[in-house]
PDB file of N, CA and C in Angstrom:
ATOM      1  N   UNK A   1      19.836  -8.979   7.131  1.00  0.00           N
ATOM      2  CA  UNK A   1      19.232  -9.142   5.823  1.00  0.00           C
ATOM      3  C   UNK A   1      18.035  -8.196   5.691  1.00  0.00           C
ATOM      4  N   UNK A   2      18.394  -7.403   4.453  1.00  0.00           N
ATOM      5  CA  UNK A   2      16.932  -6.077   4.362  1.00  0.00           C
ATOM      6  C   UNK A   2      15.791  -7.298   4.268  1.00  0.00           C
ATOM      7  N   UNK A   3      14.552  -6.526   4.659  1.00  0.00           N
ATOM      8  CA  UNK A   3      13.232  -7.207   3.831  1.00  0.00           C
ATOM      9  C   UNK A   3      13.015  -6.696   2.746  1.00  0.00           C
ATOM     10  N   UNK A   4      12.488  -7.748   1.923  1.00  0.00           N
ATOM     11  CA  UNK A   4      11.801  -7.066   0.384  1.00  0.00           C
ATOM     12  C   UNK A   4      11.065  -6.079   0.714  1.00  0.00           C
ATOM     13  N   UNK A   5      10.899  -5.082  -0.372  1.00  0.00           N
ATOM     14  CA  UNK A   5      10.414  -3.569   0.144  1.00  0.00           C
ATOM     15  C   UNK A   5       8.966  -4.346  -0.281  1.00  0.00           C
ATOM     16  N   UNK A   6       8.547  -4.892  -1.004  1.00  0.00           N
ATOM     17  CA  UNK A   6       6.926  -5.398  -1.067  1.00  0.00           C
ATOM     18  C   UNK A   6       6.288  -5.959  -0.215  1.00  0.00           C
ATOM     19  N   UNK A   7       6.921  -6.716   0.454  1.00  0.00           N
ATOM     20  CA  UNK A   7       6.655  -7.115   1.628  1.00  0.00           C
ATOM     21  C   UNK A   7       6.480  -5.665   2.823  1.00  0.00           C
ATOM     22  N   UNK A   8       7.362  -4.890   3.062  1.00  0.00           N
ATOM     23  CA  UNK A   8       7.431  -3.622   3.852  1.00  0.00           C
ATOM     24  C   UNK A   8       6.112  -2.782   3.388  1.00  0.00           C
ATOM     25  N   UNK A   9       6.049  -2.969   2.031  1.00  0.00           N
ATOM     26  CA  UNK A   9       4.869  -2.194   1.480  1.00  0.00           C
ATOM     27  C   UNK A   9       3.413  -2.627   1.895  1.00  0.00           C
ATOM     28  N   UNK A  10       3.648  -3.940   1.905  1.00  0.00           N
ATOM     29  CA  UNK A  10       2.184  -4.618   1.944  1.00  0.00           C
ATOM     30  C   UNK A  10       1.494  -4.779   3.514  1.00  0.00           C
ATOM     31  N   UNK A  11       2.848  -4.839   4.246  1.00  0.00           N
ATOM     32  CA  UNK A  11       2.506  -4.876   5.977  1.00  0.00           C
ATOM     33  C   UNK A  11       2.148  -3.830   6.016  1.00  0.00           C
ATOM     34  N   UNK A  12       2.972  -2.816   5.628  1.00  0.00           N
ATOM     35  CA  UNK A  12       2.252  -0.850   6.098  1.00  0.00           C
ATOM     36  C   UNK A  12       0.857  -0.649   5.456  1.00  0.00           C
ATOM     37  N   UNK A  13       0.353  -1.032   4.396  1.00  0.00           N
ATOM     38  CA  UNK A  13      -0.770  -0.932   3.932  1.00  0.00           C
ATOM     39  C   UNK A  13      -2.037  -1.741   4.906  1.00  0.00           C
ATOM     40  N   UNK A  14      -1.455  -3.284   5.308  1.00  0.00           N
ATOM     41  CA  UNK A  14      -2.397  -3.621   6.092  1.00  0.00           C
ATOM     42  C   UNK A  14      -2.851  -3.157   7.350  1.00  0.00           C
ATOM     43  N   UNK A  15      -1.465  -2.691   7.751  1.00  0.00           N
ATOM     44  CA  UNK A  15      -2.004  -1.539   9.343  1.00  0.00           C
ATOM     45  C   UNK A  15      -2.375  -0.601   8.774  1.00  0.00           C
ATOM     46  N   UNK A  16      -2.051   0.184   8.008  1.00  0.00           N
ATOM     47  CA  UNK A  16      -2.873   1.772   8.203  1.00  0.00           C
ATOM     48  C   UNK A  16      -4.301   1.243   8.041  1.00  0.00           C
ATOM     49  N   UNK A  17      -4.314  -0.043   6.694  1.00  0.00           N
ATOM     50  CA  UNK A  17      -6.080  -0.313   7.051  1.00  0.00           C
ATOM     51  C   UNK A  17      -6.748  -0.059   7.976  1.00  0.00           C
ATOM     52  N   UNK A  18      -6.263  -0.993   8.745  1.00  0.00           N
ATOM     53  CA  UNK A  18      -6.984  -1.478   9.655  1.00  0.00           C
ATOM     54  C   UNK A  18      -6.951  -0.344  11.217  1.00  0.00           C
ATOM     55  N   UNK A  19      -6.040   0.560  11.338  1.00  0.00           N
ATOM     56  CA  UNK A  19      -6.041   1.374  12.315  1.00  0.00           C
ATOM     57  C   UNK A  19      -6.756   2.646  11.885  1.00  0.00           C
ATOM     58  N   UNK A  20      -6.890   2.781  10.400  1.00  0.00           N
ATOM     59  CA  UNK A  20      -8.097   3.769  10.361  1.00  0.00           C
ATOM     60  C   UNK A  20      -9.470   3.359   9.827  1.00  0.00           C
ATOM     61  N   UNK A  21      -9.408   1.930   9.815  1.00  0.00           N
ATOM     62  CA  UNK A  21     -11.149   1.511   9.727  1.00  0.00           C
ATOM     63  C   UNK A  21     -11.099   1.509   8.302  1.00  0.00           C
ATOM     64  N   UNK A  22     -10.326   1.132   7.577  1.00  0.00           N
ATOM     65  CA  UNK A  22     -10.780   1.420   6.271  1.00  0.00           C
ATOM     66  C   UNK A  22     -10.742   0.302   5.369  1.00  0.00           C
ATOM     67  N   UNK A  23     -11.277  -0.089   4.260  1.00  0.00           N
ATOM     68  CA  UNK A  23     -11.515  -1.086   3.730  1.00  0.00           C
ATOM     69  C   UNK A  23     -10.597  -1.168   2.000  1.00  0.00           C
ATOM     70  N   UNK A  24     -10.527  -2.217   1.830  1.00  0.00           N
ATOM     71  CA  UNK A  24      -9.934  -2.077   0.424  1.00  0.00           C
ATOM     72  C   UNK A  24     -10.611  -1.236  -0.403  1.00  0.00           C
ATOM     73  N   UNK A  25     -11.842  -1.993  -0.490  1.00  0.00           N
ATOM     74  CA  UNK A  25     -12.503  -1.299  -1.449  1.00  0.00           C
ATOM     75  C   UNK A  25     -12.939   0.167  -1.275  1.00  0.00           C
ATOM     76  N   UNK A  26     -12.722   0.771   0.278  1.00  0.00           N
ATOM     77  CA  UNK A  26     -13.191   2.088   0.378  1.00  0.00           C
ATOM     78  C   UNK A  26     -11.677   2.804  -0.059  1.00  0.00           C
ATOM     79  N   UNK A  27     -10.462   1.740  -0.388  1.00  0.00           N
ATOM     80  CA  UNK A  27      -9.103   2.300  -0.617  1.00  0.00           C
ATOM     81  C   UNK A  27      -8.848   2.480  -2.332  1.00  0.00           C
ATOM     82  N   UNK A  28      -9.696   1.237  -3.044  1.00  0.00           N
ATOM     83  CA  UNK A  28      -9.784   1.558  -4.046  1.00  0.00           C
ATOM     84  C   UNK A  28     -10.307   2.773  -4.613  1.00  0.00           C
ATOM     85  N   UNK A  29     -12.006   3.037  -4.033  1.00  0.00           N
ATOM     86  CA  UNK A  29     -12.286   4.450  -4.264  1.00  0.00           C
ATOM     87  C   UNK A  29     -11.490   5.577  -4.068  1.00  0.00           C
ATOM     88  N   UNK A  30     -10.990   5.715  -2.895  1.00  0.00           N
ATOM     89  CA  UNK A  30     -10.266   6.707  -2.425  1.00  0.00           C
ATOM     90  C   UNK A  30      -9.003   7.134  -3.556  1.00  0.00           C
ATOM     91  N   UNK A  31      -7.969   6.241  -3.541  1.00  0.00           N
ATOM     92  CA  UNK A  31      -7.132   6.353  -4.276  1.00  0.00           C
ATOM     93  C   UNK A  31      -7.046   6.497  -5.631  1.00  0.00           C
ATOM     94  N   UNK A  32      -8.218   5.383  -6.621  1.00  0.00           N
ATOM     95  CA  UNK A  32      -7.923   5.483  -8.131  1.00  0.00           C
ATOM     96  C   UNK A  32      -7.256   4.504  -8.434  1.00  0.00           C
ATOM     97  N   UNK A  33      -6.662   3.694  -7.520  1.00  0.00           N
ATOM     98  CA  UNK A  33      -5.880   2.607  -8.218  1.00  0.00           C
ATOM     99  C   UNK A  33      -6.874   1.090  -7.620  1.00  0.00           C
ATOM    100  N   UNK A  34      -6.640   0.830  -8.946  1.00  0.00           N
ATOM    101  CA  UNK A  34      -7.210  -0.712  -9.204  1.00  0.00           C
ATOM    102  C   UNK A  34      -7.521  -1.880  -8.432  1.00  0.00           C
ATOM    103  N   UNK A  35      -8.575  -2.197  -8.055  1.00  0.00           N
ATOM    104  CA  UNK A  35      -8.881  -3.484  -6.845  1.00  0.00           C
ATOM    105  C   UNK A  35      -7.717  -3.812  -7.495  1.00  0.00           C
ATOM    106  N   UNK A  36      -7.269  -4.931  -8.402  1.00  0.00           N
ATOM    107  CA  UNK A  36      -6.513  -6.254  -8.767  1.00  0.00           C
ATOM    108  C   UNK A  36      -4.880  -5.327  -8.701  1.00  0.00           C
ATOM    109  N   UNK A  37      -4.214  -3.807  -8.702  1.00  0.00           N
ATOM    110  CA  UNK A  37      -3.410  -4.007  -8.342  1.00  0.00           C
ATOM    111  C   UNK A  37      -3.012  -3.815  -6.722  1.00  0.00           C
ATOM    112  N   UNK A  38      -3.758  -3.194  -5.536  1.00  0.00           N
ATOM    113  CA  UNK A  38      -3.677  -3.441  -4.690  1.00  0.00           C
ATOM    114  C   UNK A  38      -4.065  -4.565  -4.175  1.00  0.00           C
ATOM    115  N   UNK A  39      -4.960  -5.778  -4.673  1.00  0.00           N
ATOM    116  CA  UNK A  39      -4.671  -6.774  -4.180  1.00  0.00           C
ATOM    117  C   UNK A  39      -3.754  -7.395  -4.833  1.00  0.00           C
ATOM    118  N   UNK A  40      -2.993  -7.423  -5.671  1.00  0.00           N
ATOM    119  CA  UNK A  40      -1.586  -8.353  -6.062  1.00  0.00           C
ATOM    120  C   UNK A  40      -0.566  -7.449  -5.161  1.00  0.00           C
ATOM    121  N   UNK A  41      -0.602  -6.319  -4.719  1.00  0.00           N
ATOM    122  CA  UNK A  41       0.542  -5.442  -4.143  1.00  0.00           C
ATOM    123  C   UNK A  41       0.296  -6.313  -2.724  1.00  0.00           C
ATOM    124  N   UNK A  42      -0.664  -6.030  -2.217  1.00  0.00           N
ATOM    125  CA  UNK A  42      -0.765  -6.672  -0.830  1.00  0.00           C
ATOM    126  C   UNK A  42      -0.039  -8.305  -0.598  1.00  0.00           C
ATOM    127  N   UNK A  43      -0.805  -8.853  -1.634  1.00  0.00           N
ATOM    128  CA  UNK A  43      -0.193 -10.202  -1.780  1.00  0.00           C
ATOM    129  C   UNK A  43       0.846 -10.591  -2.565  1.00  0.00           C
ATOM    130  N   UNK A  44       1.827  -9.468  -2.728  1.00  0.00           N
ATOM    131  CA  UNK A  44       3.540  -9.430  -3.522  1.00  0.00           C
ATOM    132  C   UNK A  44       2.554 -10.311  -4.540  1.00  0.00           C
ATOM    133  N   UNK A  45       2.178 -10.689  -5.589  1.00  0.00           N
ATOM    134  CA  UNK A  45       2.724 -11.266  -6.434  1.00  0.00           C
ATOM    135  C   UNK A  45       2.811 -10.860  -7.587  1.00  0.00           C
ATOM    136  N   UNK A  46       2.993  -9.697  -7.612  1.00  0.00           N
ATOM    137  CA  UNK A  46       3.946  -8.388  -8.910  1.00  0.00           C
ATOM    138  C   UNK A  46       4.938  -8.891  -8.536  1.00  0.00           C
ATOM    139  N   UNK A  47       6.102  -8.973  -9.882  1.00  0.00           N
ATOM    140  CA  UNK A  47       7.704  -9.222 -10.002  1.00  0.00           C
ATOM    141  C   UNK A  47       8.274  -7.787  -9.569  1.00  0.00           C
ATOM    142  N   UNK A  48       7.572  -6.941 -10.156  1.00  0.00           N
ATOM    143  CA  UNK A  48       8.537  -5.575  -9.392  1.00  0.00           C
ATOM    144  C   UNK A  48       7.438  -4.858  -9.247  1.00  0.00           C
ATOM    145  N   UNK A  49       6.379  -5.471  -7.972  1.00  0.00           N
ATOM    146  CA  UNK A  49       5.601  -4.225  -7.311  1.00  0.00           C
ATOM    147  C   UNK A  49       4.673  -3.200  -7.424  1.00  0.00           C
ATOM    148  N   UNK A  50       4.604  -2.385  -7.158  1.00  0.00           N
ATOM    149  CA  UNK A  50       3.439  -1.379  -7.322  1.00  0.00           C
ATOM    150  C   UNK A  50       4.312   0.016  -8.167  1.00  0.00           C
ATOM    151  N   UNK A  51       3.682   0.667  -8.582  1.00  0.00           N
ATOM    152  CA  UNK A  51       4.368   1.744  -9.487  1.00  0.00           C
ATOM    153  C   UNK A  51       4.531   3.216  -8.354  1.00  0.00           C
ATOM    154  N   UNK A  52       5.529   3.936  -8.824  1.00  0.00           N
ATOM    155  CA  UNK A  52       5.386   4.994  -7.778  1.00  0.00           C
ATOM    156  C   UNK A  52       4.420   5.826  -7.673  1.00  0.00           C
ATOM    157  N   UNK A  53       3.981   5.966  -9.116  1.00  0.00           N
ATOM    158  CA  UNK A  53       2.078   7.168  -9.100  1.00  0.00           C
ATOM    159  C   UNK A  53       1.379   6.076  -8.142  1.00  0.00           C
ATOM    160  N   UNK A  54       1.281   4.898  -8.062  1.00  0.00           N
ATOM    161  CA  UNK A  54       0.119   4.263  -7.364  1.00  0.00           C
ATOM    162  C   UNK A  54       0.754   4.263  -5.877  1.00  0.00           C
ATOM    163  N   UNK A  55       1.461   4.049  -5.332  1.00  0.00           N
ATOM    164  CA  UNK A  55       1.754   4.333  -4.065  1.00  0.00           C
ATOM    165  C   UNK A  55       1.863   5.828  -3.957  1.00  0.00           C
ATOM    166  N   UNK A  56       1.713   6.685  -4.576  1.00  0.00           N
ATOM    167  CA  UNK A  56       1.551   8.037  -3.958  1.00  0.00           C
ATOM    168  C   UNK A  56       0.287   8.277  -3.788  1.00  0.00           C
ATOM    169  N   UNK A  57      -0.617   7.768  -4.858  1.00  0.00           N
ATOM    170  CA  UNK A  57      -1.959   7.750  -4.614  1.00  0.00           C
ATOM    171  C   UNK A  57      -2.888   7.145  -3.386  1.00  0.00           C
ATOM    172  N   UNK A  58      -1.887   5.884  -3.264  1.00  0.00           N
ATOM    173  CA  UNK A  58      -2.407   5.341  -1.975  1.00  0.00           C
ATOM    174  C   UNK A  58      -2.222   5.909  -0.363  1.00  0.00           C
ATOM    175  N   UNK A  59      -1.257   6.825  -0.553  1.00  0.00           N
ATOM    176  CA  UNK A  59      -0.470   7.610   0.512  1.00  0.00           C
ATOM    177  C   UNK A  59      -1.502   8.718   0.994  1.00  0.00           C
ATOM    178  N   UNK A  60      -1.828   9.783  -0.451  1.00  0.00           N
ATOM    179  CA  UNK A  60      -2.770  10.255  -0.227  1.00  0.00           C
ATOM    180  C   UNK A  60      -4.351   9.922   0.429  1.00  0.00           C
ATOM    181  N   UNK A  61      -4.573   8.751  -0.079  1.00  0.00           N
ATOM    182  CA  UNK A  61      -6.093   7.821   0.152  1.00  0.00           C
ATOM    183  C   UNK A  61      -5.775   7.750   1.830  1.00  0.00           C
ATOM    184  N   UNK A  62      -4.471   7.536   2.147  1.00  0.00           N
ATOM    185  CA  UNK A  62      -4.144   7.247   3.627  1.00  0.00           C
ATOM    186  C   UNK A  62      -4.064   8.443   4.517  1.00  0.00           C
ATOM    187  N   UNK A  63      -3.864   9.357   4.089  1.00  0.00           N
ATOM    188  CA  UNK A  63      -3.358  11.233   4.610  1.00  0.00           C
ATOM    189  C   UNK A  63      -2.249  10.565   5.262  1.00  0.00           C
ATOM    190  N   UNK A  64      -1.145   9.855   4.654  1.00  0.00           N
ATOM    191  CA  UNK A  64       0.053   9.773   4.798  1.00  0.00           C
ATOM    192  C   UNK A  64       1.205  10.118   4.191  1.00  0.00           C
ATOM    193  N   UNK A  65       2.397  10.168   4.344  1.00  0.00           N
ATOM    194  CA  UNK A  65       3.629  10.603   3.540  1.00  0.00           C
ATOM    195  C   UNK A  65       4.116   9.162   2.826  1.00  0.00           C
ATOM    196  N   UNK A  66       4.310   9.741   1.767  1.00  0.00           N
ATOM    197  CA  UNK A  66       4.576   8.624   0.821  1.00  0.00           C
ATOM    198  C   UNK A  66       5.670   6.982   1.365  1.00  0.00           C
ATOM    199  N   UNK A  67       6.820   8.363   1.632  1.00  0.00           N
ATOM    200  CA  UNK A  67       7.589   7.274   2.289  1.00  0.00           C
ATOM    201  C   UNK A  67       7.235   6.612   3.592  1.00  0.00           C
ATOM    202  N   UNK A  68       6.107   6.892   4.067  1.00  0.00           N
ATOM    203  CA  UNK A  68       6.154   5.726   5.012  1.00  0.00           C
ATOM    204  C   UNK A  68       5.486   4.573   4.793  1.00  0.00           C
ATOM    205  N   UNK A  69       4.983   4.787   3.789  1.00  0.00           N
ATOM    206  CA  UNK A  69       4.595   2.862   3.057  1.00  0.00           C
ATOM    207  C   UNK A  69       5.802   2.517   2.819  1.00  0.00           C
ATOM    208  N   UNK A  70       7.317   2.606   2.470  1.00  0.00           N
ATOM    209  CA  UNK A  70       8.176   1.951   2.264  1.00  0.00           C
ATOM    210  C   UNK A  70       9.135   1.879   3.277  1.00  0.00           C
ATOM    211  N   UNK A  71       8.837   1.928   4.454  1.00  0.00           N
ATOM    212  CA  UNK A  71       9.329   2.994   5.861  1.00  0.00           C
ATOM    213  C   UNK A  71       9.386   1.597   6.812  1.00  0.00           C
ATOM    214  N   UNK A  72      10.465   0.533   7.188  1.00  0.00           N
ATOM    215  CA  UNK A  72      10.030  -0.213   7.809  1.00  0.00           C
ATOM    216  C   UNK A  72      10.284  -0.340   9.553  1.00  0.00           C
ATOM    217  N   UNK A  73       8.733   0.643   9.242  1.00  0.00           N
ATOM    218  CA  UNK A  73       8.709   1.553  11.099  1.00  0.00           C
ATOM    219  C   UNK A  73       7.741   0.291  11.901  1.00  0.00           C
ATOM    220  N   UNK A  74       7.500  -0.160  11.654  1.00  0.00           N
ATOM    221  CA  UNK A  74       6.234  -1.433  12.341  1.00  0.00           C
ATOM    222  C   UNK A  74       7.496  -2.224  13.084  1.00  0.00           C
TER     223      UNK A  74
END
């Protein structure tokens, strides 16, 4: 059974946090996207998720490749 990709999304977001020291709110700055939708992304409770400009944005905020927020490498 796949996992929901929001769920995949929201675990990869909490490790890269936390393995590069970084904070929501230093993720909000970074990125451009909205405290309230990365915290509803983190905590799935969007019906369909985060938008693709905002996960690319967050990718960037991460110096990561897009697809590996949806990448279920953990």
């Amino acid at each position: 059974m796949e996992k929901d990709i929001r769920q995949v999304v929201a675990k990869n977001v909490t490790y890269l946090l936390a393995i590069k020291n970084m904070s929501v709110n230093q993720l909000v700055e970074s990125s451009g996207v909205s405290w309230q939708s990365i915290q509803n992304m983190m905590k799935m409770k969007t019906k369909n998720g985060i938008t693709i400009v905002s996960l690319q944005k967050i990718a960037v905020a991460l110096e990561i490749n897009p697809g590996d927020l949806v990448d279920d490498w953990q």
